[in-house]
PDB file of N, CA and C in Angstrom:
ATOM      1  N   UNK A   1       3.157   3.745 -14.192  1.00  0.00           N
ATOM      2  CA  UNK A   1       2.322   2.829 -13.456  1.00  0.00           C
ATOM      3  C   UNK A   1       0.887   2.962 -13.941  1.00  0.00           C
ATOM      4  N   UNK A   2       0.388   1.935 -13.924  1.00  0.00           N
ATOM      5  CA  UNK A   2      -1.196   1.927 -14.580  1.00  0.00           C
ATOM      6  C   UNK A   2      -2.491   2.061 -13.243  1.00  0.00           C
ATOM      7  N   UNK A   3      -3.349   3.141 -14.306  1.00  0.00           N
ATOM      8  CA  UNK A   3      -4.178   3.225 -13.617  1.00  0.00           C
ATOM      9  C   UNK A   3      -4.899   1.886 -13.085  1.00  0.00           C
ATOM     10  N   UNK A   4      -5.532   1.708 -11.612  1.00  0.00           N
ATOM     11  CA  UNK A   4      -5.550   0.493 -10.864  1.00  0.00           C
ATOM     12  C   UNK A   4      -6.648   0.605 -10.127  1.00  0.00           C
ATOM     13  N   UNK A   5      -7.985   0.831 -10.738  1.00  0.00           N
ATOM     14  CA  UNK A   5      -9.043   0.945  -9.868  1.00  0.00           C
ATOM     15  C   UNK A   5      -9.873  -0.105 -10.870  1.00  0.00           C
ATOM     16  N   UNK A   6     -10.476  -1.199  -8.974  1.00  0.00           N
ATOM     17  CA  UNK A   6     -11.145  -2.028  -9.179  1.00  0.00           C
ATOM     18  C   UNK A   6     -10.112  -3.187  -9.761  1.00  0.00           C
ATOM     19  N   UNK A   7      -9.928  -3.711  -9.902  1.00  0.00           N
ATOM     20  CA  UNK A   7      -9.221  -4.575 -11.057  1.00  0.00           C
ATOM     21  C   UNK A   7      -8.706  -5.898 -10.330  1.00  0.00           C
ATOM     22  N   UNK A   8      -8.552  -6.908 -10.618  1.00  0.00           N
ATOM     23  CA  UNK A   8      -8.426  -8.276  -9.517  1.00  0.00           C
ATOM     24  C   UNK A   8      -6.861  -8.092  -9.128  1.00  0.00           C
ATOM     25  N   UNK A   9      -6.463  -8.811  -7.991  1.00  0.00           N
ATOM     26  CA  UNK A   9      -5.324  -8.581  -7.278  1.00  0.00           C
ATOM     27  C   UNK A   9      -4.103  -9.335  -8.398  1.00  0.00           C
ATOM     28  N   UNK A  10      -4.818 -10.479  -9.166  1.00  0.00           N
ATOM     29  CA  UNK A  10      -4.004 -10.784 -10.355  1.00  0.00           C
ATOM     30  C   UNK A  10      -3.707 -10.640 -11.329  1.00  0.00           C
ATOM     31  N   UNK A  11      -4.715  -9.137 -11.831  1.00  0.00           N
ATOM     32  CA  UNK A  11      -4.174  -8.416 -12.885  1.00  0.00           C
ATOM     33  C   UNK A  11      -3.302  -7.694 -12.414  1.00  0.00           C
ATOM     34  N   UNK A  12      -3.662  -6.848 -11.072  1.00  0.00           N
ATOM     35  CA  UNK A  12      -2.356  -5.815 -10.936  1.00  0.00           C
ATOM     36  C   UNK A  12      -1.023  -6.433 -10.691  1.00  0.00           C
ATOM     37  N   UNK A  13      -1.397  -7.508 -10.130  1.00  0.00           N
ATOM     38  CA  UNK A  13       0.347  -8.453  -9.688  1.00  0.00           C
ATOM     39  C   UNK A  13       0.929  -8.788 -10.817  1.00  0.00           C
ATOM     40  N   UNK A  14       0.392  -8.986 -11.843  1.00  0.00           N
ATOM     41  CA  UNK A  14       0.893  -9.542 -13.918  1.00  0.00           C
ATOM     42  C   UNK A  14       1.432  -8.043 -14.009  1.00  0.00           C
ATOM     43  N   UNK A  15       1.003  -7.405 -13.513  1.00  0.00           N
ATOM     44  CA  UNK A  15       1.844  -5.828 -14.159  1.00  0.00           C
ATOM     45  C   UNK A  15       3.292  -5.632 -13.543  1.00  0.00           C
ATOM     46  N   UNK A  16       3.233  -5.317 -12.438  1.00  0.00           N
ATOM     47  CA  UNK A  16       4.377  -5.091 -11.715  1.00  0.00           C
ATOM     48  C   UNK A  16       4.006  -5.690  -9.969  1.00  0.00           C
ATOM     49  N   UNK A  17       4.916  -5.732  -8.943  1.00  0.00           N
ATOM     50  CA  UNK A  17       5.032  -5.958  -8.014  1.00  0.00           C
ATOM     51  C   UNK A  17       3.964  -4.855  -6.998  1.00  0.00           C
ATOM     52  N   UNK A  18       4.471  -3.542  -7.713  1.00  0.00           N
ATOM     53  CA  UNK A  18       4.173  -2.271  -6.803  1.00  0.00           C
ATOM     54  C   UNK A  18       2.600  -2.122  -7.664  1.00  0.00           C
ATOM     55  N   UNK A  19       2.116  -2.428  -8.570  1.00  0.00           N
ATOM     56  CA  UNK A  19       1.064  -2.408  -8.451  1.00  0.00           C
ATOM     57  C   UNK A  19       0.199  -3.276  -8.130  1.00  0.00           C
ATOM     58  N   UNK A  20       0.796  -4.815  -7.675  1.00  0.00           N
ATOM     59  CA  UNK A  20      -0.441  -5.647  -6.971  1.00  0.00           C
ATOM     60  C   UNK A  20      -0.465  -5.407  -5.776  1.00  0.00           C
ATOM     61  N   UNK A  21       0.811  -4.674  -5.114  1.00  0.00           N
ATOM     62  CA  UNK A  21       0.817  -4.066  -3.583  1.00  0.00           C
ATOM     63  C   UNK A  21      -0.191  -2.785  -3.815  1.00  0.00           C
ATOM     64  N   UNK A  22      -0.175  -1.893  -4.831  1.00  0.00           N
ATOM     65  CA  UNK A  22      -1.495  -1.059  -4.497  1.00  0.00           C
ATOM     66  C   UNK A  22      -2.514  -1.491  -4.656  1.00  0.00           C
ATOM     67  N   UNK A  23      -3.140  -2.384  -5.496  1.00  0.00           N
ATOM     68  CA  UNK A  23      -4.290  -2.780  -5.477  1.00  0.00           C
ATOM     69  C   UNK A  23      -4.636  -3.783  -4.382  1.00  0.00           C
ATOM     70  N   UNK A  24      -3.204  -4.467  -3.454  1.00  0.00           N
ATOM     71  CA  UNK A  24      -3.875  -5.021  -2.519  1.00  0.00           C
ATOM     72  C   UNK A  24      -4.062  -4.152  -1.359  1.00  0.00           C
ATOM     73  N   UNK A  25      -3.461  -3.291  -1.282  1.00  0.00           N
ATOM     74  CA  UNK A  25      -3.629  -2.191  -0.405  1.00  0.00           C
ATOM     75  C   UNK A  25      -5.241  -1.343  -0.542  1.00  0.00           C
ATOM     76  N   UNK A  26      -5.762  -1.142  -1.780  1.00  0.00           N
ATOM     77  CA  UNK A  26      -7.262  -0.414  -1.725  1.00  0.00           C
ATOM     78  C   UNK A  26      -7.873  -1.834  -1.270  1.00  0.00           C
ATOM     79  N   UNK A  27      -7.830  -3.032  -1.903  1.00  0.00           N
ATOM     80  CA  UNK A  27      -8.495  -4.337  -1.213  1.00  0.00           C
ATOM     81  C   UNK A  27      -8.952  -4.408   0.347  1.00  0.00           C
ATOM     82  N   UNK A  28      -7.651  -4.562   0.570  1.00  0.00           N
ATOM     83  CA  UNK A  28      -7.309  -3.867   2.370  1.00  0.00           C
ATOM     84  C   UNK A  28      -8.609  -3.130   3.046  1.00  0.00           C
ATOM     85  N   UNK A  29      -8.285  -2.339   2.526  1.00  0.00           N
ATOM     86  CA  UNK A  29      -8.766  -0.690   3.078  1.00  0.00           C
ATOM     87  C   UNK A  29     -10.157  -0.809   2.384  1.00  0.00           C
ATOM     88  N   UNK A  30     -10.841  -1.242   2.139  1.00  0.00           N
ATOM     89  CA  UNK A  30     -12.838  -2.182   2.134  1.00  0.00           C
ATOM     90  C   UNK A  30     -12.505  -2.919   2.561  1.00  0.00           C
ATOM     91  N   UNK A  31     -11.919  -3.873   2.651  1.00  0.00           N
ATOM     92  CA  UNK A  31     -12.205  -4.855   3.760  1.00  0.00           C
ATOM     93  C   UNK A  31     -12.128  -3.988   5.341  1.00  0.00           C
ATOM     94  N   UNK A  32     -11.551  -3.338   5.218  1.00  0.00           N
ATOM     95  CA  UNK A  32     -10.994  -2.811   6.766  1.00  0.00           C
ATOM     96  C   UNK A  32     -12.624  -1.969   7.462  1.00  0.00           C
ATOM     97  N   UNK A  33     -13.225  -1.141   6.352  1.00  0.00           N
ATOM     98  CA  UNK A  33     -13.996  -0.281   6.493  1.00  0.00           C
ATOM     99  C   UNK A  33     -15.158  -1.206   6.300  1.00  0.00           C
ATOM    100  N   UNK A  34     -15.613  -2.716   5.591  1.00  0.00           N
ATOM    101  CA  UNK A  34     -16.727  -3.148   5.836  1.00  0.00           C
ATOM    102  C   UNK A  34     -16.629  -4.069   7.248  1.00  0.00           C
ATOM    103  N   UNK A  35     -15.452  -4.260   8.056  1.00  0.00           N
ATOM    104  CA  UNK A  35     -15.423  -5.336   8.772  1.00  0.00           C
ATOM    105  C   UNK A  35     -16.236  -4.795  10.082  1.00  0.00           C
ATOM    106  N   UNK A  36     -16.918  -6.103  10.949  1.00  0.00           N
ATOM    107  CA  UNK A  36     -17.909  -5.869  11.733  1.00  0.00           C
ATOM    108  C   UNK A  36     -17.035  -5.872  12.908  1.00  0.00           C
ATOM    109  N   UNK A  37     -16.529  -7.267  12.841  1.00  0.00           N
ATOM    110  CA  UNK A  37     -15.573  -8.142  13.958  1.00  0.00           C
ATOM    111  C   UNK A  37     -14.185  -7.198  14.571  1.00  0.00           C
ATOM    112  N   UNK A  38     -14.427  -7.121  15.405  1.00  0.00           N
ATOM    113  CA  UNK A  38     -12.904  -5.697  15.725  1.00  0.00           C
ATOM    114  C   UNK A  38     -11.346  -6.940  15.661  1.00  0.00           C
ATOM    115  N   UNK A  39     -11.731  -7.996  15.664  1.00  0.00           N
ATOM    116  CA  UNK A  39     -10.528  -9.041  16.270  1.00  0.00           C
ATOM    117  C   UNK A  39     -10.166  -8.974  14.726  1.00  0.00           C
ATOM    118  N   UNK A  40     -11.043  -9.240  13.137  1.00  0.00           N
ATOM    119  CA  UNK A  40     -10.830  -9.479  12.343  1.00  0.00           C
ATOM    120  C   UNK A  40     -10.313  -8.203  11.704  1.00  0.00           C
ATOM    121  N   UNK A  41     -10.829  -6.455  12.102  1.00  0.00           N
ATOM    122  CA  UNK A  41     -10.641  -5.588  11.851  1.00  0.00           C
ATOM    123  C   UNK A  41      -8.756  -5.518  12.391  1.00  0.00           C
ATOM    124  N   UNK A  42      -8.391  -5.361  13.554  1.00  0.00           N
ATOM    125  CA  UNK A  42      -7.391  -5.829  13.886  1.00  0.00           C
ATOM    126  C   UNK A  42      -5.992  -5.770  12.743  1.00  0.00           C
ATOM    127  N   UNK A  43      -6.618  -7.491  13.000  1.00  0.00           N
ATOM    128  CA  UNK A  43      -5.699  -8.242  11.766  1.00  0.00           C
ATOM    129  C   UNK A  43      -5.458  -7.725  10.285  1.00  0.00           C
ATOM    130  N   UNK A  44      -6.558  -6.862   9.629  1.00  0.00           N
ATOM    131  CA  UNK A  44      -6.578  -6.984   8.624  1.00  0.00           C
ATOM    132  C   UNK A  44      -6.073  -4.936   8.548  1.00  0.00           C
ATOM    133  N   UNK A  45      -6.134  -4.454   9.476  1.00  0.00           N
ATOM    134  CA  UNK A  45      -5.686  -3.654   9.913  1.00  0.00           C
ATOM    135  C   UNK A  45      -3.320  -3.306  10.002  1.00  0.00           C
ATOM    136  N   UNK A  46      -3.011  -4.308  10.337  1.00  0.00           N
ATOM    137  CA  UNK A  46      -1.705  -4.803  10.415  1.00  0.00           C
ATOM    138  C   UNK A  46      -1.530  -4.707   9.552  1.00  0.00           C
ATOM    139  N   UNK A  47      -2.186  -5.703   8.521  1.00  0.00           N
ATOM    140  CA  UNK A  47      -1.670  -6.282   7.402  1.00  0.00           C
ATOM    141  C   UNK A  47      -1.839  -4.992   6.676  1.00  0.00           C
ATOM    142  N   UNK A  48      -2.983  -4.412   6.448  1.00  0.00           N
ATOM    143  CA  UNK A  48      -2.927  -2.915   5.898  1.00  0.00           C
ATOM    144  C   UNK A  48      -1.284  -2.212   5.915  1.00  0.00           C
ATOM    145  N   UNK A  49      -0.568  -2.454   7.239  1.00  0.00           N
ATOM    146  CA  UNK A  49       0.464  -1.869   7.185  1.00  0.00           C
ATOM    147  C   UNK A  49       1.769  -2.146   7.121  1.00  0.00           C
ATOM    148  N   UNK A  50       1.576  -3.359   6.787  1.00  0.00           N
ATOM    149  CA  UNK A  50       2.765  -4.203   6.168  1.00  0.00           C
ATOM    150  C   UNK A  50       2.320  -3.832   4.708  1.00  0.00           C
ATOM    151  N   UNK A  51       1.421  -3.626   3.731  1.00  0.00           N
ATOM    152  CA  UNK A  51       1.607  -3.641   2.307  1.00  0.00           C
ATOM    153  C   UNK A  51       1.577  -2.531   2.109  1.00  0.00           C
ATOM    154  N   UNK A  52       1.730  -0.979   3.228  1.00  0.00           N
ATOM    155  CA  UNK A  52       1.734   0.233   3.106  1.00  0.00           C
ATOM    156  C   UNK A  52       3.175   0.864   3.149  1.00  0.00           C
ATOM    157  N   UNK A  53       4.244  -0.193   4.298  1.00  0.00           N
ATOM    158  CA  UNK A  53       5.335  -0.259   4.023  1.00  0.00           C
ATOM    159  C   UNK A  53       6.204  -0.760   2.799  1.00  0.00           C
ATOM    160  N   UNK A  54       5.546  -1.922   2.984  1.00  0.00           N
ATOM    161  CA  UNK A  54       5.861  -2.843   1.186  1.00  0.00           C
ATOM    162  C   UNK A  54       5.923  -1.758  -0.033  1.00  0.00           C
ATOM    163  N   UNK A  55       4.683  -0.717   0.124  1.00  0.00           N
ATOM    164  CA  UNK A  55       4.220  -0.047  -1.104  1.00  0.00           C
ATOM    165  C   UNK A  55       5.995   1.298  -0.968  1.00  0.00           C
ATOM    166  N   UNK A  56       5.684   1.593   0.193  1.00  0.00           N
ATOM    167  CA  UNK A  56       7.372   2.851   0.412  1.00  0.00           C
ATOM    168  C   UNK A  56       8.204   2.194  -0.189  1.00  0.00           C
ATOM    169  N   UNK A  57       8.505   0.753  -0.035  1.00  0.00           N
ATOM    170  CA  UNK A  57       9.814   0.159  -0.221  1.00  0.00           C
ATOM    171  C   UNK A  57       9.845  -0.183  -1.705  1.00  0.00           C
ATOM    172  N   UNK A  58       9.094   0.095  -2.469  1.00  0.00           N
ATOM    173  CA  UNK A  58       9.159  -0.206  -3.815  1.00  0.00           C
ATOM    174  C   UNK A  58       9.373   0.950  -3.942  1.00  0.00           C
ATOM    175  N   UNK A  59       8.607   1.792  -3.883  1.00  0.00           N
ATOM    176  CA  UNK A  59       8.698   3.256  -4.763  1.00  0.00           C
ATOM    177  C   UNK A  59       9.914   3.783  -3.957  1.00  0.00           C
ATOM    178  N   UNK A  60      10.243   3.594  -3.438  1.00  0.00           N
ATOM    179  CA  UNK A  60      11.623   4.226  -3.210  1.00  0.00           C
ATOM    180  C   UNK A  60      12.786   3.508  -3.891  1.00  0.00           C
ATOM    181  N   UNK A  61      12.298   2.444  -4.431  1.00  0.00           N
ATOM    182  CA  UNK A  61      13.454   1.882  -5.477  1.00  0.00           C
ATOM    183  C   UNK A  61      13.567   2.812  -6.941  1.00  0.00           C
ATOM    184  N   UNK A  62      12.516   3.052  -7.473  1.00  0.00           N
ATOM    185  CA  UNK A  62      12.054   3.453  -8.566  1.00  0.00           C
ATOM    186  C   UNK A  62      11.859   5.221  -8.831  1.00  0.00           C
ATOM    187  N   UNK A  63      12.878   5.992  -7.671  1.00  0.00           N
ATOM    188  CA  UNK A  63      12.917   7.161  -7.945  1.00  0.00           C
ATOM    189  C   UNK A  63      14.339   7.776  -9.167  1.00  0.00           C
ATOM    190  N   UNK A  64      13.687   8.838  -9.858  1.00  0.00           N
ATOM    191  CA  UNK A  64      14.402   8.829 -10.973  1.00  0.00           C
ATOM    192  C   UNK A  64      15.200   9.809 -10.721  1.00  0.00           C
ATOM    193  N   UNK A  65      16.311   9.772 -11.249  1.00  0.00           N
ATOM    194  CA  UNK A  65      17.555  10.411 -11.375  1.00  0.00           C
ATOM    195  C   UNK A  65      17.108  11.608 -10.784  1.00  0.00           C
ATOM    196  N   UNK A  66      18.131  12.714  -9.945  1.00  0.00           N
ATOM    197  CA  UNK A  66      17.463  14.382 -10.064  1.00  0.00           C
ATOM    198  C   UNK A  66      16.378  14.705  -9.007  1.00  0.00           C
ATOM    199  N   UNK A  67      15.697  13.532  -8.608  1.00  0.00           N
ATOM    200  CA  UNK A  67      14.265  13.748  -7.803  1.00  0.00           C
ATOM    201  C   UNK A  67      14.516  13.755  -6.573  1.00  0.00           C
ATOM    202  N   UNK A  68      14.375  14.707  -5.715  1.00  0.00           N
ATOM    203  CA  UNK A  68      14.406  14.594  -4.579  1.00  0.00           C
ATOM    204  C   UNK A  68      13.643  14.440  -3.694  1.00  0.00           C
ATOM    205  N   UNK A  69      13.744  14.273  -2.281  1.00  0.00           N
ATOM    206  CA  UNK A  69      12.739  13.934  -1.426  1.00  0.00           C
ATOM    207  C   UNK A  69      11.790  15.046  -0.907  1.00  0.00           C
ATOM    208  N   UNK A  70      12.072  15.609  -1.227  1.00  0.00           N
ATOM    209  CA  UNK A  70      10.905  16.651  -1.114  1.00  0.00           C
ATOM    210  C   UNK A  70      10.339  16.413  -2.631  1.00  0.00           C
ATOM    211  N   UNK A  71      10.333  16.875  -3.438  1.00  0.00           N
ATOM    212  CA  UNK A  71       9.862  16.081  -4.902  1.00  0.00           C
ATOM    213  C   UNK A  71       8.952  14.670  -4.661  1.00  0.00           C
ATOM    214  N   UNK A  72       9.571  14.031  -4.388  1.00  0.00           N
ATOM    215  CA  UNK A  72       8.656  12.785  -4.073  1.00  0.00           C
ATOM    216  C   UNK A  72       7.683  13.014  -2.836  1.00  0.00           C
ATOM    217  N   UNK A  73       7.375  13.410  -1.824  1.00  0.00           N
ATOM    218  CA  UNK A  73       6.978  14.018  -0.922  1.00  0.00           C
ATOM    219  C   UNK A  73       5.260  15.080  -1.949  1.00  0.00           C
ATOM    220  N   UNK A  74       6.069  15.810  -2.541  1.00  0.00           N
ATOM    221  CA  UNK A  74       4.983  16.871  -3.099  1.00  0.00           C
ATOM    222  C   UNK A  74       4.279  15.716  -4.024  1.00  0.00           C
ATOM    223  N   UNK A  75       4.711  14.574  -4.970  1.00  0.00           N
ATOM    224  CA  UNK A  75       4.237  13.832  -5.911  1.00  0.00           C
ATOM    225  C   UNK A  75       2.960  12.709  -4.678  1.00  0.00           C
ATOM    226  N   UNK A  76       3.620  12.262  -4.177  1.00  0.00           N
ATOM    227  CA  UNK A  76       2.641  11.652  -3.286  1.00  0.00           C
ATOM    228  C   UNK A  76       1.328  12.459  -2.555  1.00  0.00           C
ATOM    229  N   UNK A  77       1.581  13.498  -2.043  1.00  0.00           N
ATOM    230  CA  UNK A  77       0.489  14.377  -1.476  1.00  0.00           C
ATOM    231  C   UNK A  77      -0.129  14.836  -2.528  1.00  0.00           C
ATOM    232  N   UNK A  78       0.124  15.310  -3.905  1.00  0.00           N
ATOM    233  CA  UNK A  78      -0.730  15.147  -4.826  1.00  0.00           C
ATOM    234  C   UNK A  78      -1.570  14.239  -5.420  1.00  0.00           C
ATOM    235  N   UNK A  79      -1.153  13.107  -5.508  1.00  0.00           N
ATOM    236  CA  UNK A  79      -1.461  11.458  -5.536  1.00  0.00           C
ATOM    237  C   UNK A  79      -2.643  11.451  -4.634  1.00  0.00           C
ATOM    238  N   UNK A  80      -2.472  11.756  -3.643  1.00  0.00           N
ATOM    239  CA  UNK A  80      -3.401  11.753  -2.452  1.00  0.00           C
ATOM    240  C   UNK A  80      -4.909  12.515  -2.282  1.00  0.00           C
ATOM    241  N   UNK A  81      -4.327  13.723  -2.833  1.00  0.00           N
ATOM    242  CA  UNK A  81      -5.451  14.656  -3.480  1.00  0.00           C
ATOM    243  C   UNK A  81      -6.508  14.066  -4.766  1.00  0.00           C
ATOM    244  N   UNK A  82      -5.684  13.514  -5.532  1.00  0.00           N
ATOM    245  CA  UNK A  82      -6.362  12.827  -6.598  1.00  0.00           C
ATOM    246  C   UNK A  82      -7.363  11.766  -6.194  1.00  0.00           C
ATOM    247  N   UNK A  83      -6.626  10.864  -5.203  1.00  0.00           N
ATOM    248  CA  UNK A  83      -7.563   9.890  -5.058  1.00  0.00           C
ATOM    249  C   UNK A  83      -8.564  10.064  -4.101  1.00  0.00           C
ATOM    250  N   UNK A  84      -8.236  11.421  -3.534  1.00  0.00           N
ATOM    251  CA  UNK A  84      -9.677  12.209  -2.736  1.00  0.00           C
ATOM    252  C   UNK A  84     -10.636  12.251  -3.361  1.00  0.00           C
ATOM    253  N   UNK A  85     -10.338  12.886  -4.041  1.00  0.00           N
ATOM    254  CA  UNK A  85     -11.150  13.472  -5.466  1.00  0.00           C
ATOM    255  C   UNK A  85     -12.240  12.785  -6.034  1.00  0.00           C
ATOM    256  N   UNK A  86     -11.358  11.314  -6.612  1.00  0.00           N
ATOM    257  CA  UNK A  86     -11.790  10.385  -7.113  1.00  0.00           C
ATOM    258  C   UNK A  86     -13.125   9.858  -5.743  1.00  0.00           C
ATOM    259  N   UNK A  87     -12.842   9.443  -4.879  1.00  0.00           N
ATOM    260  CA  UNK A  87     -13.391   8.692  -3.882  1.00  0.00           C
ATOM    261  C   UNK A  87     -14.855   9.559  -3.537  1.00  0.00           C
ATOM    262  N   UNK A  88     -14.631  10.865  -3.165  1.00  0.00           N
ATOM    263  CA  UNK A  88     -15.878  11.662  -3.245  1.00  0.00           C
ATOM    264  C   UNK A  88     -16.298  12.133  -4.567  1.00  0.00           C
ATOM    265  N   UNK A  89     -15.830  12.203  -5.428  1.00  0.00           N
ATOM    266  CA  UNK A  89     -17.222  12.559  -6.730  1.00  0.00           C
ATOM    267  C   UNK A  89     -17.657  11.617  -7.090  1.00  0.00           C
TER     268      UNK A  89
END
């Protein structure tokens, strides 16, 4: 999967499925954190978690032979760390 920071919601969607769901998912999540309006926060809030489910339901298609759920489990919480990382330095 390609690295996906910044990049328009129609480049990542030309790549694969699961990466225009992550890039609409960081989209999301600034919109969510600049919104003023709580009614619009809300909404855009939901939807955050419909493309957070969307995002499980792909990558759980795409686990490889051998990998288990704990495996995928440790790969994601690392994932997570990274994009900590990224976000504060």
């Amino acid at each position: 999967m390609a690295s996906l920071n910044n990049q328009s919601l129609e480049f990542a969607s030309a790549s694969s499925r699961l990466d225009g769901l992550l890039e609409l998912r960081r989209q999301l999540a600034v919109a969510i954190d600049t919104c003023e309006n709580a009614r619009d926060k809300a909404t855009l809030s939901a939807r955050f978690l419909d493309v957070v489910s969307a995002i499980a339901d792909e990558e759980s298609k795409v686990v490889p032979a051998g990998v288990t759920g704990l495996d995928q489990l440790k790969a994601r919480r690392e994932q997570r760390m990274k994009e900590r990382g990224k976000q504060s330095g």
